[in-house]
Structures are given as structure tokens and as C-alpha cells.
PDB file of N, CA and C in Angstrom:
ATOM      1  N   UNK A   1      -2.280  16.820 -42.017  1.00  0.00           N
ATOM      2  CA  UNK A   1      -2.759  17.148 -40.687  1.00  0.00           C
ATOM      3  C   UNK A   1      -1.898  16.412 -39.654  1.00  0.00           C
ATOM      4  N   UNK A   2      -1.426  17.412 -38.632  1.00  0.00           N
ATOM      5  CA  UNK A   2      -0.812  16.647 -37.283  1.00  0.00           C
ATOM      6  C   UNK A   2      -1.546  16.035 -36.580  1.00  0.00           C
ATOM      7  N   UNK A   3      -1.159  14.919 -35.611  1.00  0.00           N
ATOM      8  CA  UNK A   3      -2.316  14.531 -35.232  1.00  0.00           C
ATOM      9  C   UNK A   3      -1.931  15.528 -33.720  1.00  0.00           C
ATOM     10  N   UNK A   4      -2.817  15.516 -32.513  1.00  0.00           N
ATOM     11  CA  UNK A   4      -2.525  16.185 -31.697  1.00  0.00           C
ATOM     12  C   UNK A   4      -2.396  15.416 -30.381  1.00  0.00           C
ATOM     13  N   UNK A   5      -1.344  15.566 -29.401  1.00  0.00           N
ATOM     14  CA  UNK A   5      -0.605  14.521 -28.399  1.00  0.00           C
ATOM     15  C   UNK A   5      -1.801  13.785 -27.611  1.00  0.00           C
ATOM     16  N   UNK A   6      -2.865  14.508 -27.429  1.00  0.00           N
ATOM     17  CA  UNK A   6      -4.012  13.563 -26.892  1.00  0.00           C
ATOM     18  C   UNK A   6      -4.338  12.108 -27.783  1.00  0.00           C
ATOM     19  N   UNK A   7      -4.591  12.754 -29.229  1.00  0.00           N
ATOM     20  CA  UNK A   7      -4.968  11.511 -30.305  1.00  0.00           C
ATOM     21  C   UNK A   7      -4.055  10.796 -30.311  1.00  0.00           C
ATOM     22  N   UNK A   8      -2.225  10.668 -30.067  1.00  0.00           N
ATOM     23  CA  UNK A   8      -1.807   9.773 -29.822  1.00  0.00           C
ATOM     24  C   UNK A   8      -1.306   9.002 -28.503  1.00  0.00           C
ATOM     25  N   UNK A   9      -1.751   9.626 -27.538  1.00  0.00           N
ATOM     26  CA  UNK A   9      -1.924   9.075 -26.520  1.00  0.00           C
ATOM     27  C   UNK A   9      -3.010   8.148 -26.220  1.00  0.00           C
ATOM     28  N   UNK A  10      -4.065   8.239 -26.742  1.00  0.00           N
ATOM     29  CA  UNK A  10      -5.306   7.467 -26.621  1.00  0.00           C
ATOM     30  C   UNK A  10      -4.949   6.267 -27.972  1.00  0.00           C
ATOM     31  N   UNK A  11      -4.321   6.193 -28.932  1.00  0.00           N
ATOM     32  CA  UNK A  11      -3.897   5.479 -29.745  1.00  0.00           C
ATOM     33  C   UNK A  11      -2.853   4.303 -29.011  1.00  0.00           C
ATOM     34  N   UNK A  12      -1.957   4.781 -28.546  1.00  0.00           N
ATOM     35  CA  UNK A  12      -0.821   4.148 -27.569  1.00  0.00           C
ATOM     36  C   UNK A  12      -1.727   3.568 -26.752  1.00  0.00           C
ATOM     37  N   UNK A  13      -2.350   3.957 -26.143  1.00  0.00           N
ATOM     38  CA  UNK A  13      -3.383   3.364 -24.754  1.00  0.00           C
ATOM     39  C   UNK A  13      -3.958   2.067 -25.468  1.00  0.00           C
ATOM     40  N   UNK A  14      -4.455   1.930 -26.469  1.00  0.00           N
ATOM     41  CA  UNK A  14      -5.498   0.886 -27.391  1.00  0.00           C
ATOM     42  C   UNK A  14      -4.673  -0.035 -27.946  1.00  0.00           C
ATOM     43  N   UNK A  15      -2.817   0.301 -28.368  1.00  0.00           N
ATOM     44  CA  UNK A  15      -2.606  -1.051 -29.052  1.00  0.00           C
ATOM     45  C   UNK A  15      -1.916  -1.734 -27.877  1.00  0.00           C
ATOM     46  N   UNK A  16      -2.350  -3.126 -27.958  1.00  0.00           N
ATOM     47  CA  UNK A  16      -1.784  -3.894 -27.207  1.00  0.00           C
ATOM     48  C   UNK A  16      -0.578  -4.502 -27.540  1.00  0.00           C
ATOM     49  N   UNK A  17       0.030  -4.040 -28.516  1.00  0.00           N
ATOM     50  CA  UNK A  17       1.618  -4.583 -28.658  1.00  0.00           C
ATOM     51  C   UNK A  17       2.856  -3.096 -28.670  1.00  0.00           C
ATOM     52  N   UNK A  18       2.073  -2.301 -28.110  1.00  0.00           N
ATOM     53  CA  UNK A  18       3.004  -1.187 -27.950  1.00  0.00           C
ATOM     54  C   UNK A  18       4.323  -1.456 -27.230  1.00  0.00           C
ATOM     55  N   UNK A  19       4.322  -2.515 -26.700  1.00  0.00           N
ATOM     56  CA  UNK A  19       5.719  -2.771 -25.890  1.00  0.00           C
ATOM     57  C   UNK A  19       6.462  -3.548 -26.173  1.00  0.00           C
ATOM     58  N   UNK A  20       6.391  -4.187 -27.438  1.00  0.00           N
ATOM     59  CA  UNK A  20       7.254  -5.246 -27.959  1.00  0.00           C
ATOM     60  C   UNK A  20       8.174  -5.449 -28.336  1.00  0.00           C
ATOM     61  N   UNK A  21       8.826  -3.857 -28.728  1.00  0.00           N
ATOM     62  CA  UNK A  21      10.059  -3.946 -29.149  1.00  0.00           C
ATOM     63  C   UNK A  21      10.815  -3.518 -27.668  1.00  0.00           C
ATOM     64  N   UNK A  22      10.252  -3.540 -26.509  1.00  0.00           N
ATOM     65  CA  UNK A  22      11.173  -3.564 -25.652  1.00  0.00           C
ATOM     66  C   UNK A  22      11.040  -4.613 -24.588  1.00  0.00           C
ATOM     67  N   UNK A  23       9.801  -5.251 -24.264  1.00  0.00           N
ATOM     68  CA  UNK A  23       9.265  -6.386 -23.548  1.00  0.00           C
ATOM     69  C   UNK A  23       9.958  -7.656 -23.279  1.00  0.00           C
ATOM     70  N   UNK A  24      11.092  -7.759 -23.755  1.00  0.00           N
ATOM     71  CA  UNK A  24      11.854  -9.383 -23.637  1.00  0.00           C
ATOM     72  C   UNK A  24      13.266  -8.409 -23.543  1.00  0.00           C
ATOM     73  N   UNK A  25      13.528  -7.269 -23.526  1.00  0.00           N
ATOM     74  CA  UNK A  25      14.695  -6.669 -23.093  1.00  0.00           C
ATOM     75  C   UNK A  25      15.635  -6.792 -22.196  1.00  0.00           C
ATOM     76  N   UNK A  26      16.898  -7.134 -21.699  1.00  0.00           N
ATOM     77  CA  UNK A  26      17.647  -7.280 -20.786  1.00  0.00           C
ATOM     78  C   UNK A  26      17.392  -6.160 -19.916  1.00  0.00           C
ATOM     79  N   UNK A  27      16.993  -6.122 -18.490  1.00  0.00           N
ATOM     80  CA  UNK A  27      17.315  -4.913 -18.120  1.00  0.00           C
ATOM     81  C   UNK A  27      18.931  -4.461 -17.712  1.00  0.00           C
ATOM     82  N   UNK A  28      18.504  -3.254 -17.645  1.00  0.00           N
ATOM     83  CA  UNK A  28      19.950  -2.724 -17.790  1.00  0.00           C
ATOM     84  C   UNK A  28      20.984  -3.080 -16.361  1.00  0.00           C
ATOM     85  N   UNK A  29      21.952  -2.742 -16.265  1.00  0.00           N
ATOM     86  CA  UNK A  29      22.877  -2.995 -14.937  1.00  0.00           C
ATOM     87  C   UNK A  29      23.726  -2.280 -15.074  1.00  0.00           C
ATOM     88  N   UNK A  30      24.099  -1.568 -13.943  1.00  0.00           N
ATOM     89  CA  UNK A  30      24.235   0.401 -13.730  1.00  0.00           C
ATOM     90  C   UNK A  30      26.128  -0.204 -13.706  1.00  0.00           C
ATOM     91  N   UNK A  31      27.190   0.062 -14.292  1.00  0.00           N
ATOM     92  CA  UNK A  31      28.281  -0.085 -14.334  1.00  0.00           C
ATOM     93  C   UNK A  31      28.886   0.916 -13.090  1.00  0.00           C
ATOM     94  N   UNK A  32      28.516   1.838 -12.297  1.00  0.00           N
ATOM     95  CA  UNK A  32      28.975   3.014 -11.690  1.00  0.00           C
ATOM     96  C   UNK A  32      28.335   2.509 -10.306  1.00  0.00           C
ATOM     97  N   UNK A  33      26.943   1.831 -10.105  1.00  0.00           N
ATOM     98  CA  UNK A  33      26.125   1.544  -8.900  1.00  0.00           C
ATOM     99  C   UNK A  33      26.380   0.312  -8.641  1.00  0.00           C
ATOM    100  N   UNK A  34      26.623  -0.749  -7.554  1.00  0.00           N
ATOM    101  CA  UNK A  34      26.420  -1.221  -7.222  1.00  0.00           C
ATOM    102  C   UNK A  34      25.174  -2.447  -7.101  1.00  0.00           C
ATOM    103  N   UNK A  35      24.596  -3.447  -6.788  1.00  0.00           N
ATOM    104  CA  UNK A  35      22.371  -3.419  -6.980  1.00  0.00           C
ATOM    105  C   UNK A  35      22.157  -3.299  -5.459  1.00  0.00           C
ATOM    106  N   UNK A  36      21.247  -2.701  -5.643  1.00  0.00           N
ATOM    107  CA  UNK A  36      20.735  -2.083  -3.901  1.00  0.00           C
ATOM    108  C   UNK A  36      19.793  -3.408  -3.133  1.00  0.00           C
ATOM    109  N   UNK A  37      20.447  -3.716  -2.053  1.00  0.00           N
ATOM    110  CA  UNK A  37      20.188  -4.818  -1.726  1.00  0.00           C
ATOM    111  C   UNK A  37      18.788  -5.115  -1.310  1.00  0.00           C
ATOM    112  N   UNK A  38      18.504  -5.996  -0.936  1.00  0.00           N
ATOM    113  CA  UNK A  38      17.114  -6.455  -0.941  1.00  0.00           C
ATOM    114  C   UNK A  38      16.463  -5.797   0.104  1.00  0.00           C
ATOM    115  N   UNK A  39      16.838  -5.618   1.586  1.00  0.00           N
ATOM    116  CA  UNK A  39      16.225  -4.976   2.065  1.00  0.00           C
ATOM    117  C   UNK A  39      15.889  -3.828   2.160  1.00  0.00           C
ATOM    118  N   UNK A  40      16.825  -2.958   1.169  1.00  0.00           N
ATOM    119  CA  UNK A  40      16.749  -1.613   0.773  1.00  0.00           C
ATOM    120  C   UNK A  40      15.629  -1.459  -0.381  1.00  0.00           C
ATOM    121  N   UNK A  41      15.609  -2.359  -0.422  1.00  0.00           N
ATOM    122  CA  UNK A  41      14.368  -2.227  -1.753  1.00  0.00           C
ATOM    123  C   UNK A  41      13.216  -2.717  -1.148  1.00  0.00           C
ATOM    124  N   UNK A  42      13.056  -3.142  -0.423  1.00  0.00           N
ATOM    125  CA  UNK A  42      11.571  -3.570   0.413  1.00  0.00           C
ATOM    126  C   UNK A  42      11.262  -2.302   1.534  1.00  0.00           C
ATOM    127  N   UNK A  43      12.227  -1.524   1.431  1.00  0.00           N
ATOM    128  CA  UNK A  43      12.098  -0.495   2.926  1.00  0.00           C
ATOM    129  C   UNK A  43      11.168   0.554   1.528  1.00  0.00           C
ATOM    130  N   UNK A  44      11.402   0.611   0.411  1.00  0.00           N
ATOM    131  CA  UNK A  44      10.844   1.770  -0.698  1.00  0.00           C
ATOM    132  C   UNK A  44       9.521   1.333  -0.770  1.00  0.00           C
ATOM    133  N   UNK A  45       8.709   0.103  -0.260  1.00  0.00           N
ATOM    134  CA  UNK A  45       7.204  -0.226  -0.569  1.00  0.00           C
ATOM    135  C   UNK A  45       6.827  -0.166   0.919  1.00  0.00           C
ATOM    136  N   UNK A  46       7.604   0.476   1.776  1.00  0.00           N
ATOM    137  CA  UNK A  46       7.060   0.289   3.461  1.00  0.00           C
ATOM    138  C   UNK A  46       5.726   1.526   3.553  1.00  0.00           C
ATOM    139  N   UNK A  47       4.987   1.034   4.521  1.00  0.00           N
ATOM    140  CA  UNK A  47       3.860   1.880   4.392  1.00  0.00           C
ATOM    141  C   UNK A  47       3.971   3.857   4.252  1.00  0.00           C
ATOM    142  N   UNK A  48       3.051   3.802   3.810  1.00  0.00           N
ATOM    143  CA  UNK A  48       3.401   5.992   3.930  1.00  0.00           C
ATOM    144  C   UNK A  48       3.441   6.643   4.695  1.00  0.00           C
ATOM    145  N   UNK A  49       4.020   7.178   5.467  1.00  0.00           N
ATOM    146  CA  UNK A  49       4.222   8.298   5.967  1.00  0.00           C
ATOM    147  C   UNK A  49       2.186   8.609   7.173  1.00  0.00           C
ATOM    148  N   UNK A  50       1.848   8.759   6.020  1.00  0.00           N
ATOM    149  CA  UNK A  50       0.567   9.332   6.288  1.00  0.00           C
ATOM    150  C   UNK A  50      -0.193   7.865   7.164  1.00  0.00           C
ATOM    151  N   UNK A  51      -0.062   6.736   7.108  1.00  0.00           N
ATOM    152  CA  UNK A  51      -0.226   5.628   8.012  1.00  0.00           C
ATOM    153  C   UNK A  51       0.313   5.832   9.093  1.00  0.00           C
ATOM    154  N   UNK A  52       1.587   6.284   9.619  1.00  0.00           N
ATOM    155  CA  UNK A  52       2.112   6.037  10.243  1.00  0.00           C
ATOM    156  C   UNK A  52       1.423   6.474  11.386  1.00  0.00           C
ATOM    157  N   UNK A  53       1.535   5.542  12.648  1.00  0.00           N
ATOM    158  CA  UNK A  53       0.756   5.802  14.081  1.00  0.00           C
ATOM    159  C   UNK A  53      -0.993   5.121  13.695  1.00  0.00           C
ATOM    160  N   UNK A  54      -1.023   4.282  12.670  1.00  0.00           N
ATOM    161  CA  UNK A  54      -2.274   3.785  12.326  1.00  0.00           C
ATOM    162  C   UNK A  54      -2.906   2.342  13.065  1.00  0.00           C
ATOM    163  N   UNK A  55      -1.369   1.373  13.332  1.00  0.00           N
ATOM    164  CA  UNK A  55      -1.727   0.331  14.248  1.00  0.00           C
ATOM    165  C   UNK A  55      -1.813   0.978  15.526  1.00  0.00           C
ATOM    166  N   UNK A  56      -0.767   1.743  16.343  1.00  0.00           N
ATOM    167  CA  UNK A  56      -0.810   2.359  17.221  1.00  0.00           C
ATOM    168  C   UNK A  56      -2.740   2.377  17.431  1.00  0.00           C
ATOM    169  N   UNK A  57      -3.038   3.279  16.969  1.00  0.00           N
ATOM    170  CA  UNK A  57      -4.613   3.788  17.014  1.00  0.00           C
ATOM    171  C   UNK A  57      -5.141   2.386  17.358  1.00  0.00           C
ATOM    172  N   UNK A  58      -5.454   1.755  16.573  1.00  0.00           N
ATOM    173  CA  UNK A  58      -6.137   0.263  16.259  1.00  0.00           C
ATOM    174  C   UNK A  58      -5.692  -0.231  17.473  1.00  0.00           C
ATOM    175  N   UNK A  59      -4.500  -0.742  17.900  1.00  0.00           N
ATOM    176  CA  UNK A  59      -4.186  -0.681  19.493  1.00  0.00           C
ATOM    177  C   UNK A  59      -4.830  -0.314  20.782  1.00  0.00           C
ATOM    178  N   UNK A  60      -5.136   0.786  20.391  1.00  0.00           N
ATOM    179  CA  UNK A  60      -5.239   1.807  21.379  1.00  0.00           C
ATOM    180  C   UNK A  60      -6.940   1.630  21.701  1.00  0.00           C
ATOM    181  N   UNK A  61      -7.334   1.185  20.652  1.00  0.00           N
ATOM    182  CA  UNK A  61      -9.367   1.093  20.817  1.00  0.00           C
ATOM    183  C   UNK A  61      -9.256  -0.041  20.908  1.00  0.00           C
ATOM    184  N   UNK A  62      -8.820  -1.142  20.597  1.00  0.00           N
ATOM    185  CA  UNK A  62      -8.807  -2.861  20.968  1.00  0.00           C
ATOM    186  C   UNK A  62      -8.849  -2.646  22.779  1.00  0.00           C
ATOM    187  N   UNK A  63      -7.913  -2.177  23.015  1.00  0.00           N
ATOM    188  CA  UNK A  63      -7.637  -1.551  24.606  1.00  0.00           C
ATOM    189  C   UNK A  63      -8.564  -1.070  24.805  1.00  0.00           C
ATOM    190  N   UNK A  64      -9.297  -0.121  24.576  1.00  0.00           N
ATOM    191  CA  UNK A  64     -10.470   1.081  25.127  1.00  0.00           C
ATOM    192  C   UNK A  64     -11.678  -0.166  25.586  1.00  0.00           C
ATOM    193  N   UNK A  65     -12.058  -0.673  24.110  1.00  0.00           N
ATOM    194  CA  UNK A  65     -12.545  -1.751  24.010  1.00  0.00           C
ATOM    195  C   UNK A  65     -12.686  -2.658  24.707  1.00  0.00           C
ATOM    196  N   UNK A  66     -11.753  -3.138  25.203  1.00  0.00           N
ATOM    197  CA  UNK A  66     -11.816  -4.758  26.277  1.00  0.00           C
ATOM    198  C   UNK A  66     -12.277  -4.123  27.931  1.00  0.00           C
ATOM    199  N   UNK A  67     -11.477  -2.967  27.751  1.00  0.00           N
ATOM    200  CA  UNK A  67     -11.946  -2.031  29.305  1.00  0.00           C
ATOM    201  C   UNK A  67     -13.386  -1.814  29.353  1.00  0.00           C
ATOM    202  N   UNK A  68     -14.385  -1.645  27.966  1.00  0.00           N
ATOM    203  CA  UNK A  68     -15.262  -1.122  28.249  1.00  0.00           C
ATOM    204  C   UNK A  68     -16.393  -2.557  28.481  1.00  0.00           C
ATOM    205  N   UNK A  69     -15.820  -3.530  27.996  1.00  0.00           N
ATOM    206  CA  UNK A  69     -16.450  -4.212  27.800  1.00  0.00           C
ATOM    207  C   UNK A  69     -16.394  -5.161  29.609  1.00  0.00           C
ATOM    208  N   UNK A  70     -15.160  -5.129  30.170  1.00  0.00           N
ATOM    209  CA  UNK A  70     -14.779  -5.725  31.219  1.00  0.00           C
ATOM    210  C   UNK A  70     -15.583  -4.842  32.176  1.00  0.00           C
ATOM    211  N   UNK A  71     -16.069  -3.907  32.203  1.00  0.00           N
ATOM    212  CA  UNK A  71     -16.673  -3.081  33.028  1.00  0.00           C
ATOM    213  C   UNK A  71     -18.143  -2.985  32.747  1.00  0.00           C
ATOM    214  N   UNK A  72     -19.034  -3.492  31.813  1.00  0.00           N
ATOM    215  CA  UNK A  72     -19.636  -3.703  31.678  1.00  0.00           C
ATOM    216  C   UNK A  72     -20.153  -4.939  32.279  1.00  0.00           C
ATOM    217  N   UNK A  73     -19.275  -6.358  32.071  1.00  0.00           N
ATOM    218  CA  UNK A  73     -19.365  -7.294  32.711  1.00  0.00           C
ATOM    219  C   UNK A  73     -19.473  -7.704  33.962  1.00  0.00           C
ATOM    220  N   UNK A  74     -18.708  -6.404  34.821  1.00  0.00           N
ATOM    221  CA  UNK A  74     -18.643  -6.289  36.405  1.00  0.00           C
ATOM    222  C   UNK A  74     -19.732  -5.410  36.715  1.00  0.00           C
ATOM    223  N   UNK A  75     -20.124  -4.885  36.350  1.00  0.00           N
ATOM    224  CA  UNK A  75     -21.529  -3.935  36.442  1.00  0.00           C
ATOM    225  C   UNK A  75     -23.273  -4.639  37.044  1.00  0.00           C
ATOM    226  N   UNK A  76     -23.414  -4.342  37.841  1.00  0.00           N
ATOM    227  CA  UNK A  76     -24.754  -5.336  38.454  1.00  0.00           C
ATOM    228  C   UNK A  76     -25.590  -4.837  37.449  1.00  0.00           C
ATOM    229  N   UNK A  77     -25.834  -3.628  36.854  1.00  0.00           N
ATOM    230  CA  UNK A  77     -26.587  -3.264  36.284  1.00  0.00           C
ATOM    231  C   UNK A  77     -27.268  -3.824  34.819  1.00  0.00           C
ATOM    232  N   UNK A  78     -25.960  -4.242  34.524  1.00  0.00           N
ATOM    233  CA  UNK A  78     -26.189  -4.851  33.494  1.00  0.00           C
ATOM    234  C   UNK A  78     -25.786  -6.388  33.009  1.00  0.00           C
ATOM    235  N   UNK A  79     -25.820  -7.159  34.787  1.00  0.00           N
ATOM    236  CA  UNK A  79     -25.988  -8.577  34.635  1.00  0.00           C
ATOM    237  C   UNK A  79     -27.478  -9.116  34.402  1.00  0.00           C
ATOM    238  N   UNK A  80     -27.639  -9.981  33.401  1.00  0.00           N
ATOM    239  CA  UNK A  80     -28.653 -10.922  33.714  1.00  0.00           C
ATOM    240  C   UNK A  80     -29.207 -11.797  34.545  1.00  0.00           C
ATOM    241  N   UNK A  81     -30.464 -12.092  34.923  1.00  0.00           N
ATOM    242  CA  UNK A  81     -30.890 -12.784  36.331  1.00  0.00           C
ATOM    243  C   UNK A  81     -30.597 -14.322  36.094  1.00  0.00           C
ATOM    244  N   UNK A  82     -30.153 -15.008  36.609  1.00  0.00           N
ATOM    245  CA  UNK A  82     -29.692 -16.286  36.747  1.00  0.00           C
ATOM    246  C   UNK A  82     -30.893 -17.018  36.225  1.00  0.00           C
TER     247      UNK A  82
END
């Protein structure tokens, strides 16, 4: 009987030394590339796309915020009596 790619996928998942014959491995170093420098490699974990304009926002109600609150404060209506 074969086993079928699920049963050894869930097998792989369970042993914990599945990586041993490669785990203390040199990694490799590209003879043709150059190593991509550090800040090029920190720009690949920069936030997504889909964030973007997210502090902006957060900005933008901190602001709304202090206005609403400063106008509240100047408001007779809603001072307390001494």
C-alpha cells in the first residue's frame, strides 16, 4: 500500500528531527549575486502595501480629537461651576 501525500505530510509535521540532516548546514553563497545589502533587506519586511496611509489616519483623529476636545473646553456650556 502507498501511503497517500496527506499521510505523509501529517507524518513530516510530527517528527521533530525532520531537519537534521540539513539544520547545521552552511548556507549557501550565490557565486553570480553579489549579498544584498542590509538595507535592502529590511526594505522586504517594511509594512504592506495595504497599511499604507494607516499612521496618516491615526494622525488625522489625534488632530480631530484635541480640536474636539479644545472646544469643548471653551464652551460655557459645558464648564463646571467654580
Amino acid at each position: 500500500m502507498i501511503a497517500s501525500g496527506e499521510h505523509i505530510m501529517k507524518t513530516r509535521e510530527k517528527d521533530p528531527n525532520r531537519y537534521d540532516d540539513i539544520i547545521n548546514m552552511d548556507r549557501p553563497i550565490s557565486k553570480k549575486h553579489a549579498p544584498m545589502k542590509m538595507k535592502d533587506r529590511a526594505a522586504q519586511f517594511a509594512p504592506f502595501a495595504a497599511l499604507t496611509g494607516h499612521g496618516q489616519v491615526v494622525s488625522d483623529t489625534a488632530d480631530r480629537n484635541d480640536r474636539w476636545i479644545d472646544e469643548i473646553n471653551t464652551n460655557e456650556i459645558f464648564r463646571e461651576d467654580p
